[in-house]
C-alpha atoms as a PDB file:
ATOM      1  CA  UNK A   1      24.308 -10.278  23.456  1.00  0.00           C
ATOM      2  CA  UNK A   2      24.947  -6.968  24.677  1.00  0.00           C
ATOM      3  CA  UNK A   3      21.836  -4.876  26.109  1.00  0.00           C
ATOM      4  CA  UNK A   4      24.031  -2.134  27.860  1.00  0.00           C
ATOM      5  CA  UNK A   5      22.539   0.214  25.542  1.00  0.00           C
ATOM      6  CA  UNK A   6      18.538  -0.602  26.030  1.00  0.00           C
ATOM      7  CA  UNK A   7      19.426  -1.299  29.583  1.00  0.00           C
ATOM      8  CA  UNK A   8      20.746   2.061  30.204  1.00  0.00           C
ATOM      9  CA  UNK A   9      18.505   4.032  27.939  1.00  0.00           C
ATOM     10  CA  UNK A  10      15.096   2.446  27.884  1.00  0.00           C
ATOM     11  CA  UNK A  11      13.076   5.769  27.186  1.00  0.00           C
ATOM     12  CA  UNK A  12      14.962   6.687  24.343  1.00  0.00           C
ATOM     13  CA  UNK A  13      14.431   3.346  22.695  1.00  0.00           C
ATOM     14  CA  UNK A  14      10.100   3.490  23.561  1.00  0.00           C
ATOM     15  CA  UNK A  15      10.147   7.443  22.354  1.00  0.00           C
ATOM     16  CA  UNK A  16      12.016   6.242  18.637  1.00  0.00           C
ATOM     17  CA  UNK A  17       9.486   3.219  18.956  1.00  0.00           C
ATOM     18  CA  UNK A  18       6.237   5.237  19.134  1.00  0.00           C
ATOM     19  CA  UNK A  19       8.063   7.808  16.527  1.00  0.00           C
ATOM     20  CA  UNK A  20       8.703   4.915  14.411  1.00  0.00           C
ATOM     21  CA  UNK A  21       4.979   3.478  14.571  1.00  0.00           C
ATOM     22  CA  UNK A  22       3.750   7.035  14.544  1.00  0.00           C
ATOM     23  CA  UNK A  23       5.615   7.321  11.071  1.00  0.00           C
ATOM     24  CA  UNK A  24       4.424   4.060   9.300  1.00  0.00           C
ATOM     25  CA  UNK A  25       0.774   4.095  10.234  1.00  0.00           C
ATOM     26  CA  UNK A  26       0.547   7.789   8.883  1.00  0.00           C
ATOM     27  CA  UNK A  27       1.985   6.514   5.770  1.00  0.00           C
ATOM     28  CA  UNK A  28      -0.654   3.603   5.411  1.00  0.00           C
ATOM     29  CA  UNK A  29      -3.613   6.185   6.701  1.00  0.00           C
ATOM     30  CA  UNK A  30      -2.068   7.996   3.527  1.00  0.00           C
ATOM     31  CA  UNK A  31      -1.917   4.651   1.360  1.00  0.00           C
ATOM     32  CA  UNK A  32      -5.172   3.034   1.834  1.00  0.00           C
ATOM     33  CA  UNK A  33      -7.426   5.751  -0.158  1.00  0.00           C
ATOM     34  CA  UNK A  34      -4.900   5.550  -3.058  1.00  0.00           C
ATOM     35  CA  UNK A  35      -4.859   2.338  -3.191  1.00  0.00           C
ATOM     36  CA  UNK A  36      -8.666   2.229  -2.723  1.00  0.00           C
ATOM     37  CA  UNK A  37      -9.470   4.276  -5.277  1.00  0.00           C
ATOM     38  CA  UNK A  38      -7.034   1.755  -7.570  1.00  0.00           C
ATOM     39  CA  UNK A  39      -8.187  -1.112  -6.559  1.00  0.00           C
ATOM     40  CA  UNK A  40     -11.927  -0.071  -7.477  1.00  0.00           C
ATOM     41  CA  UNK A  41     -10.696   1.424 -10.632  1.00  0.00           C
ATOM     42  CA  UNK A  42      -9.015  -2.084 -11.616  1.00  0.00           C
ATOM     43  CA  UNK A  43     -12.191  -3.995 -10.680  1.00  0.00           C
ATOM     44  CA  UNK A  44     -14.586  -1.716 -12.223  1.00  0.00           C
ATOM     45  CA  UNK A  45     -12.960  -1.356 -15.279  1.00  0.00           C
ATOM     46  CA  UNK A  46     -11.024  -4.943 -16.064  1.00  0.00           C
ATOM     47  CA  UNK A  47      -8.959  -3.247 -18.694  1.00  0.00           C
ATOM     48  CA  UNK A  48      -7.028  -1.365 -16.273  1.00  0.00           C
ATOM     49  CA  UNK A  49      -6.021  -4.153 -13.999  1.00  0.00           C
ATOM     50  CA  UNK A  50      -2.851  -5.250 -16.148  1.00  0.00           C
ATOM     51  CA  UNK A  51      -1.319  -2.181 -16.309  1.00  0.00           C
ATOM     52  CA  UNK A  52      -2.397  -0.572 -12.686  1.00  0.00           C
ATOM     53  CA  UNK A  53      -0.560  -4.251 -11.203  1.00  0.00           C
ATOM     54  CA  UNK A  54       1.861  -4.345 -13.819  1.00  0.00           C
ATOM     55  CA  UNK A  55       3.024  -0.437 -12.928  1.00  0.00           C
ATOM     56  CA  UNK A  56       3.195  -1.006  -9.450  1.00  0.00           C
ATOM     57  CA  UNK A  57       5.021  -4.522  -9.754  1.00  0.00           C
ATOM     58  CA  UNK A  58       7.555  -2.326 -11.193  1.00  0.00           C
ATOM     59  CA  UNK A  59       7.587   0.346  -9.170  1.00  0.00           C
ATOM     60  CA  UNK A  60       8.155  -2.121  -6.323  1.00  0.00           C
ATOM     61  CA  UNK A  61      11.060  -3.198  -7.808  1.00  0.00           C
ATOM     62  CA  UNK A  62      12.549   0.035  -7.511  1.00  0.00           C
ATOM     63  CA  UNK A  63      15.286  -0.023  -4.309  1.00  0.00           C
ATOM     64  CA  UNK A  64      13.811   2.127  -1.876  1.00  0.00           C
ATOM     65  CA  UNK A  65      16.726   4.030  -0.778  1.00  0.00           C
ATOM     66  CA  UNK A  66      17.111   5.041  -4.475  1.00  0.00           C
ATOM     67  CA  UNK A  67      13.394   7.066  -4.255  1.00  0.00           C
ATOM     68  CA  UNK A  68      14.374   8.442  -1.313  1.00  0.00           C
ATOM     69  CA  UNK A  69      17.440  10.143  -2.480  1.00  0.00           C
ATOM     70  CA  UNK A  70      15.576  10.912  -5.574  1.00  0.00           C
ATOM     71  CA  UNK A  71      12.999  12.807  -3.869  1.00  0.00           C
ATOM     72  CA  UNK A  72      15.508  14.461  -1.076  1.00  0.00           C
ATOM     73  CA  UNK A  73      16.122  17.578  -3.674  1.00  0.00           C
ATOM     74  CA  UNK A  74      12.712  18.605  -4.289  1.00  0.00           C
ATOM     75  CA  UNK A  75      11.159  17.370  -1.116  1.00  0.00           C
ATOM     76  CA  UNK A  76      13.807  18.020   1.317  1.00  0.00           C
ATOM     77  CA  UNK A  77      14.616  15.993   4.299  1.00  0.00           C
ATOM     78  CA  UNK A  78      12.207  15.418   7.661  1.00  0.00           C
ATOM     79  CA  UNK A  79       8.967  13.521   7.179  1.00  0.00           C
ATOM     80  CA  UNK A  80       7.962  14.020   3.757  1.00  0.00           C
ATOM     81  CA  UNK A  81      10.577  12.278   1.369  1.00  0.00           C
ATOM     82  CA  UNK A  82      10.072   9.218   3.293  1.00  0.00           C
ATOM     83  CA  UNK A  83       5.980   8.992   3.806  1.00  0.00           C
ATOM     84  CA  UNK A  84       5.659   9.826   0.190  1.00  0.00           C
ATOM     85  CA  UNK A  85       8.331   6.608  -0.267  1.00  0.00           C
ATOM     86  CA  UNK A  86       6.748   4.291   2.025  1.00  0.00           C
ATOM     87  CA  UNK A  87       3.132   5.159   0.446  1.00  0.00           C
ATOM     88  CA  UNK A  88       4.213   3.872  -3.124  1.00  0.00           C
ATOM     89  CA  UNK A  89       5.824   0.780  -1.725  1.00  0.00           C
ATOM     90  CA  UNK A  90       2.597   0.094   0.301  1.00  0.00           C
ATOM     91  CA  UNK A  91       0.335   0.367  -2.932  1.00  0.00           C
ATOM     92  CA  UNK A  92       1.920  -3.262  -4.308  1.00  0.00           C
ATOM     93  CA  UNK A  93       0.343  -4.867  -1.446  1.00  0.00           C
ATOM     94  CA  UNK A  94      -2.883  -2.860  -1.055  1.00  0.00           C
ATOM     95  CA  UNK A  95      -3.965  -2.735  -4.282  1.00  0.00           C
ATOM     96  CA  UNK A  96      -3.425  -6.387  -5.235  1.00  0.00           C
ATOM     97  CA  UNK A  97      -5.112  -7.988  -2.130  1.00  0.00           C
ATOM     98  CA  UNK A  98      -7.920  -5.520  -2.764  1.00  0.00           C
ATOM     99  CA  UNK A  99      -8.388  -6.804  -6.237  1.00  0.00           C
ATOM    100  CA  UNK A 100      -8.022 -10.029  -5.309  1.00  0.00           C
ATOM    101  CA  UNK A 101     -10.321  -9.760  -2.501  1.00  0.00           C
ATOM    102  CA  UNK A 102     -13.467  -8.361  -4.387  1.00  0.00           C
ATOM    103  CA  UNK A 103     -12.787 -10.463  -7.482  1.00  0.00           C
ATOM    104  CA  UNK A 104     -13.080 -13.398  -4.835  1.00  0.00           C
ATOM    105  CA  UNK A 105     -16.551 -12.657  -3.516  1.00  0.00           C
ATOM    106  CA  UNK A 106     -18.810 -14.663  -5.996  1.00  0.00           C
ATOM    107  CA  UNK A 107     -21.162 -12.478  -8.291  1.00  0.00           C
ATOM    108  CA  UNK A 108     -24.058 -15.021  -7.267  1.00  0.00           C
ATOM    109  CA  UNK A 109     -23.614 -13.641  -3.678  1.00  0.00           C
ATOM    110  CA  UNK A 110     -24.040  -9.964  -4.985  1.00  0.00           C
ATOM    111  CA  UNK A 111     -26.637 -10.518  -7.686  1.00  0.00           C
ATOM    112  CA  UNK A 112     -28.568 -12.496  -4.801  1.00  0.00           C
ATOM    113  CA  UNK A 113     -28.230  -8.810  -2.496  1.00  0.00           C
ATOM    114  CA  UNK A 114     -29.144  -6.829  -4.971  1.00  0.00           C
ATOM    115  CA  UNK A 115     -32.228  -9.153  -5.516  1.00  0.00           C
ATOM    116  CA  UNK A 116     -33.154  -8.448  -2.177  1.00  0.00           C
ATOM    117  CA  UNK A 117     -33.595  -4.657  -2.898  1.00  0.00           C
ATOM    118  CA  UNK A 118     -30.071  -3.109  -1.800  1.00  0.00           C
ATOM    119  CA  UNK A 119     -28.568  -0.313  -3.586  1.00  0.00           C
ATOM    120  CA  UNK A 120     -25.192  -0.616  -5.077  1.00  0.00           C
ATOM    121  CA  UNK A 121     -23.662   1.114  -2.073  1.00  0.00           C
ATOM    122  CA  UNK A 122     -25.537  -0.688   0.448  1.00  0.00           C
ATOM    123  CA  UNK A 123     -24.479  -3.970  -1.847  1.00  0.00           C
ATOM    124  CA  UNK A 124     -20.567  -2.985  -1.264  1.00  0.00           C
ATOM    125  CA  UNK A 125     -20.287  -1.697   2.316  1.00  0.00           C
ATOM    126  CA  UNK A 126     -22.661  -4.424   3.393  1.00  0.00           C
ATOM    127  CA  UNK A 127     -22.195  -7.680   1.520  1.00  0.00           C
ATOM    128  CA  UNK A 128     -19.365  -6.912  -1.119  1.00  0.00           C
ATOM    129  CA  UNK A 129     -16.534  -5.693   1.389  1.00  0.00           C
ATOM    130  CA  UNK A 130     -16.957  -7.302   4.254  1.00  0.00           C
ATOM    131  CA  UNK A 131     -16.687 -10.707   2.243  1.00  0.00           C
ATOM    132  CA  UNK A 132     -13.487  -9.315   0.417  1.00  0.00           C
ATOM    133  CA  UNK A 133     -12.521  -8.155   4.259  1.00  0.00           C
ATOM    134  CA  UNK A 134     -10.066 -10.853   4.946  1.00  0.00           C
ATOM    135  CA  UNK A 135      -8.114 -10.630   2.148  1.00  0.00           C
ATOM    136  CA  UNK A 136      -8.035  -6.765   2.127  1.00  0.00           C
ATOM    137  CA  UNK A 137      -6.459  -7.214   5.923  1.00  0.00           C
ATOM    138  CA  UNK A 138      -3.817  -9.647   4.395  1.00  0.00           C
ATOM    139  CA  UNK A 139      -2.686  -7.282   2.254  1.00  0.00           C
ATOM    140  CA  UNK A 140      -2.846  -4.617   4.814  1.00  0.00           C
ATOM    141  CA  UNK A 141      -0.579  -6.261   7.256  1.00  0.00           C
ATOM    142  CA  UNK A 142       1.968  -7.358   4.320  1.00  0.00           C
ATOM    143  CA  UNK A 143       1.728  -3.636   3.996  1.00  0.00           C
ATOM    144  CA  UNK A 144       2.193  -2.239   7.391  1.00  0.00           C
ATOM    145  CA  UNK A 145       5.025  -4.833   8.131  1.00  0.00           C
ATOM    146  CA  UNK A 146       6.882  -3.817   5.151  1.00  0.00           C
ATOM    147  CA  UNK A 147       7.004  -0.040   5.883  1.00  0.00           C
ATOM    148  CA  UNK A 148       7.862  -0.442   9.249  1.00  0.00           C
ATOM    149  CA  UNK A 149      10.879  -1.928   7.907  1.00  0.00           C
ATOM    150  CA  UNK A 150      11.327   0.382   5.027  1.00  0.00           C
ATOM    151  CA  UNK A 151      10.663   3.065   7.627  1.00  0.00           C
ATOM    152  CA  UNK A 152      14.326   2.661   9.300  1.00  0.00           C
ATOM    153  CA  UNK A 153      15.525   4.620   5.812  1.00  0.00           C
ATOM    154  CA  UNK A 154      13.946   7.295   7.952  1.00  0.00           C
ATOM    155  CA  UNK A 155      16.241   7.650  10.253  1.00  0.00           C
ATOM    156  CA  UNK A 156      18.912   8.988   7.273  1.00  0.00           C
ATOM    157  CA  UNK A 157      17.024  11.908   7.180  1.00  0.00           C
ATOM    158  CA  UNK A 158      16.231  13.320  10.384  1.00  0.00           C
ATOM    159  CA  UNK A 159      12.525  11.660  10.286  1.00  0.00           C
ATOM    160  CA  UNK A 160      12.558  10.317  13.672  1.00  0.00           C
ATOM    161  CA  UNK A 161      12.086   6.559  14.307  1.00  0.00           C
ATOM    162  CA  UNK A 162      14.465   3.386  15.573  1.00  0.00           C
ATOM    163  CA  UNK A 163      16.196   3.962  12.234  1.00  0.00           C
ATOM    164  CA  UNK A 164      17.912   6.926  14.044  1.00  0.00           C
ATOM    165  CA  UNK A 165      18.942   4.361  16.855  1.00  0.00           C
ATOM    166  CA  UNK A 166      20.420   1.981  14.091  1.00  0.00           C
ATOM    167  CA  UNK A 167      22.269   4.742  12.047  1.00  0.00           C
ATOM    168  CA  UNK A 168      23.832   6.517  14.966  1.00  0.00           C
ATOM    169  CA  UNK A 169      24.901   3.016  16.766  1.00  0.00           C
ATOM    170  CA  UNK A 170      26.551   2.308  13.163  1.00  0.00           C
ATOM    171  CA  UNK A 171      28.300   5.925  12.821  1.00  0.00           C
ATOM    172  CA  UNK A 172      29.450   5.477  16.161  1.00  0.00           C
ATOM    173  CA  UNK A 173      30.777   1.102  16.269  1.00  0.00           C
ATOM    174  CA  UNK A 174      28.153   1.115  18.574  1.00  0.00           C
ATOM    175  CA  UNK A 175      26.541  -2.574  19.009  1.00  0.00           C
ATOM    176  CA  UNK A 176      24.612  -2.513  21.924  1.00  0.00           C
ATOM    177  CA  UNK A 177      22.803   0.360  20.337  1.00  0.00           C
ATOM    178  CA  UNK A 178      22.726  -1.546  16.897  1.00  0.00           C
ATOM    179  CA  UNK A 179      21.332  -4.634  18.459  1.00  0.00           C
ATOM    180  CA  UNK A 180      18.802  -1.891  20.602  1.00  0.00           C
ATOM    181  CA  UNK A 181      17.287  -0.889  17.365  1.00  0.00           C
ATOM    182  CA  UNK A 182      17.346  -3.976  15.950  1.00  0.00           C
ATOM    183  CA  UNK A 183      15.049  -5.786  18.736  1.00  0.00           C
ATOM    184  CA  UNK A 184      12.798  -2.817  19.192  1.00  0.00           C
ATOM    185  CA  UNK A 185      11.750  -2.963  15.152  1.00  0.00           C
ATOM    186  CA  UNK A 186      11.362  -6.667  15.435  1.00  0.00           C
ATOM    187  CA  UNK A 187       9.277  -6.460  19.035  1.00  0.00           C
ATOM    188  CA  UNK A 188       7.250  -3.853  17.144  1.00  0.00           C
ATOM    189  CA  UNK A 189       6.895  -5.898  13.591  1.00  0.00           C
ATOM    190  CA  UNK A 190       5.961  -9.411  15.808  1.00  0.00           C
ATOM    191  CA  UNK A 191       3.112  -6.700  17.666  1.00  0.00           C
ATOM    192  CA  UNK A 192       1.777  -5.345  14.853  1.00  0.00           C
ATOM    193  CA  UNK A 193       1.269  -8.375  12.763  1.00  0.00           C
ATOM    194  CA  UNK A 194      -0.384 -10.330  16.050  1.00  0.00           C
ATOM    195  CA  UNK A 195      -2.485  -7.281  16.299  1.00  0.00           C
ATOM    196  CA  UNK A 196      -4.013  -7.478  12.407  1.00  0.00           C
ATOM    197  CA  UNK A 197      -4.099 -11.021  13.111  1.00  0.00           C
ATOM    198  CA  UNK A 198      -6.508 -10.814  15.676  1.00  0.00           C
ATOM    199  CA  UNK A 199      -8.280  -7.875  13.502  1.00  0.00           C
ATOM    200  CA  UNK A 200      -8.764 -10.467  10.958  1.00  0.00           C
ATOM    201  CA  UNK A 201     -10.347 -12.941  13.247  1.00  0.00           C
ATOM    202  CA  UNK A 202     -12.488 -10.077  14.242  1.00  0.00           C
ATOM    203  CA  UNK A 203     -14.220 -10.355  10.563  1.00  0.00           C
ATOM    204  CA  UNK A 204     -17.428 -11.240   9.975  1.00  0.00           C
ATOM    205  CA  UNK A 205     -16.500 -14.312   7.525  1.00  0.00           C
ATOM    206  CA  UNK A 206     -13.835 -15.340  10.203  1.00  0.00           C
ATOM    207  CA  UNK A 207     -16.552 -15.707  12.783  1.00  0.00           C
ATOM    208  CA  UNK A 208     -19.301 -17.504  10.697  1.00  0.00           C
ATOM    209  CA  UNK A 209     -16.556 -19.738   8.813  1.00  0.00           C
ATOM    210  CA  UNK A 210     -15.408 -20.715  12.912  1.00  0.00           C
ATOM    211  CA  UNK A 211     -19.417 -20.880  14.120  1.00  0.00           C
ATOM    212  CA  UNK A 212     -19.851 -23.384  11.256  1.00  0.00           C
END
């Protein structure tokens, strides 16, 4: 295993890291009121549910690197092509886990708050949500994790991130700068995910479910 590269050129490889998480959290600060505003729609009205999960299924399915090229003409290349890319890809996991979340939180629970007087707002942020919490974080983290990885496309297109790293070391038969790139994306996927992990501890079912 050759570390020559992240040896010799440690700085570069932290500056593309904080690019690179920079990059995907502005795409899921960008994904989570879509898929918010979804995953309310789909609960609200049950109708929609099929076709809102069904569309992004298939969207999904969709190789990334084919959207991206897609939207290089009209978006050009930098930040854009790619945030709008990672957003769509983050919706399958976001909206689903927030469906599934607030269908999970039992309607006896929520009759039982509004019986105490609560308004329908004060019902979700206080009672509704936070129950559906844990779930919603699930999702969030299967989100996150999967644009950091779709976020390497990135570096095709002058967007900044370890995907520059991996694309240059390639163009040039460069391992050590490969294998650089490589480690630094999984370092920062293993940080982020123990991170939300310990967010989701943090909940307020996680800590009466371990006081019980």
């Amino acid at each position: 295993m050759d570390l020559t590269y992240l040896r010799e050129n440690g700085d570069v490889v932290w500056q593309r890291t904080l690019e690179h998480l920079q990059l995907s959290l502005t795409a899921l600060v960008l994904a989570l009121p879509i898929a918010l505003l979804l995953g309310a729609l789909a609960v609200r009205y049950r109708q929609l549910q099929f076709p809102i999960l069904t569309t992004l299924g298939v969207a999904y399915t969709i190789p990334s690197l084919v959207v991206l090229v897609f939207l290089i003409p009209s978006q050009g290349i930098g930040n854009r092509p790619i945030l709008i890319t990672l957003v769509m890809y983050a919706q399958f996991f976001l909206v689903r886990n927030i469906v599934a979340g607030l269908r999970g939180v039992s309607p006896a629970t929520l009759e039982a708050a509004r019986g105490v007087g609560m308004t329908g707002f004060q019902v979700f942020r206080r009672v509704w949500f936070p129950l559906a919490l844990p779930v919603v974080i699930a999702g969030v983290r299967a989100a996150l994790l999967t644009i950091i990885g779709l976020a390497v496309f990135g570096g095709l297109i002058s967007a900044g991130g370890l995907g520059r790293i991996l694309f240059e070391g390639i163009g040039r038969d460069y391992p050590s700068m490969v294998l650089a790139g490589i480690l630094a994306i999984v370092a920062l996927s293993v940080a982020v995910d123990l991170v939300l992990r310990l967010l989701d501890r943090a909940t307020p079912l996680a800590r009466s479910l371990r006081s019980s």
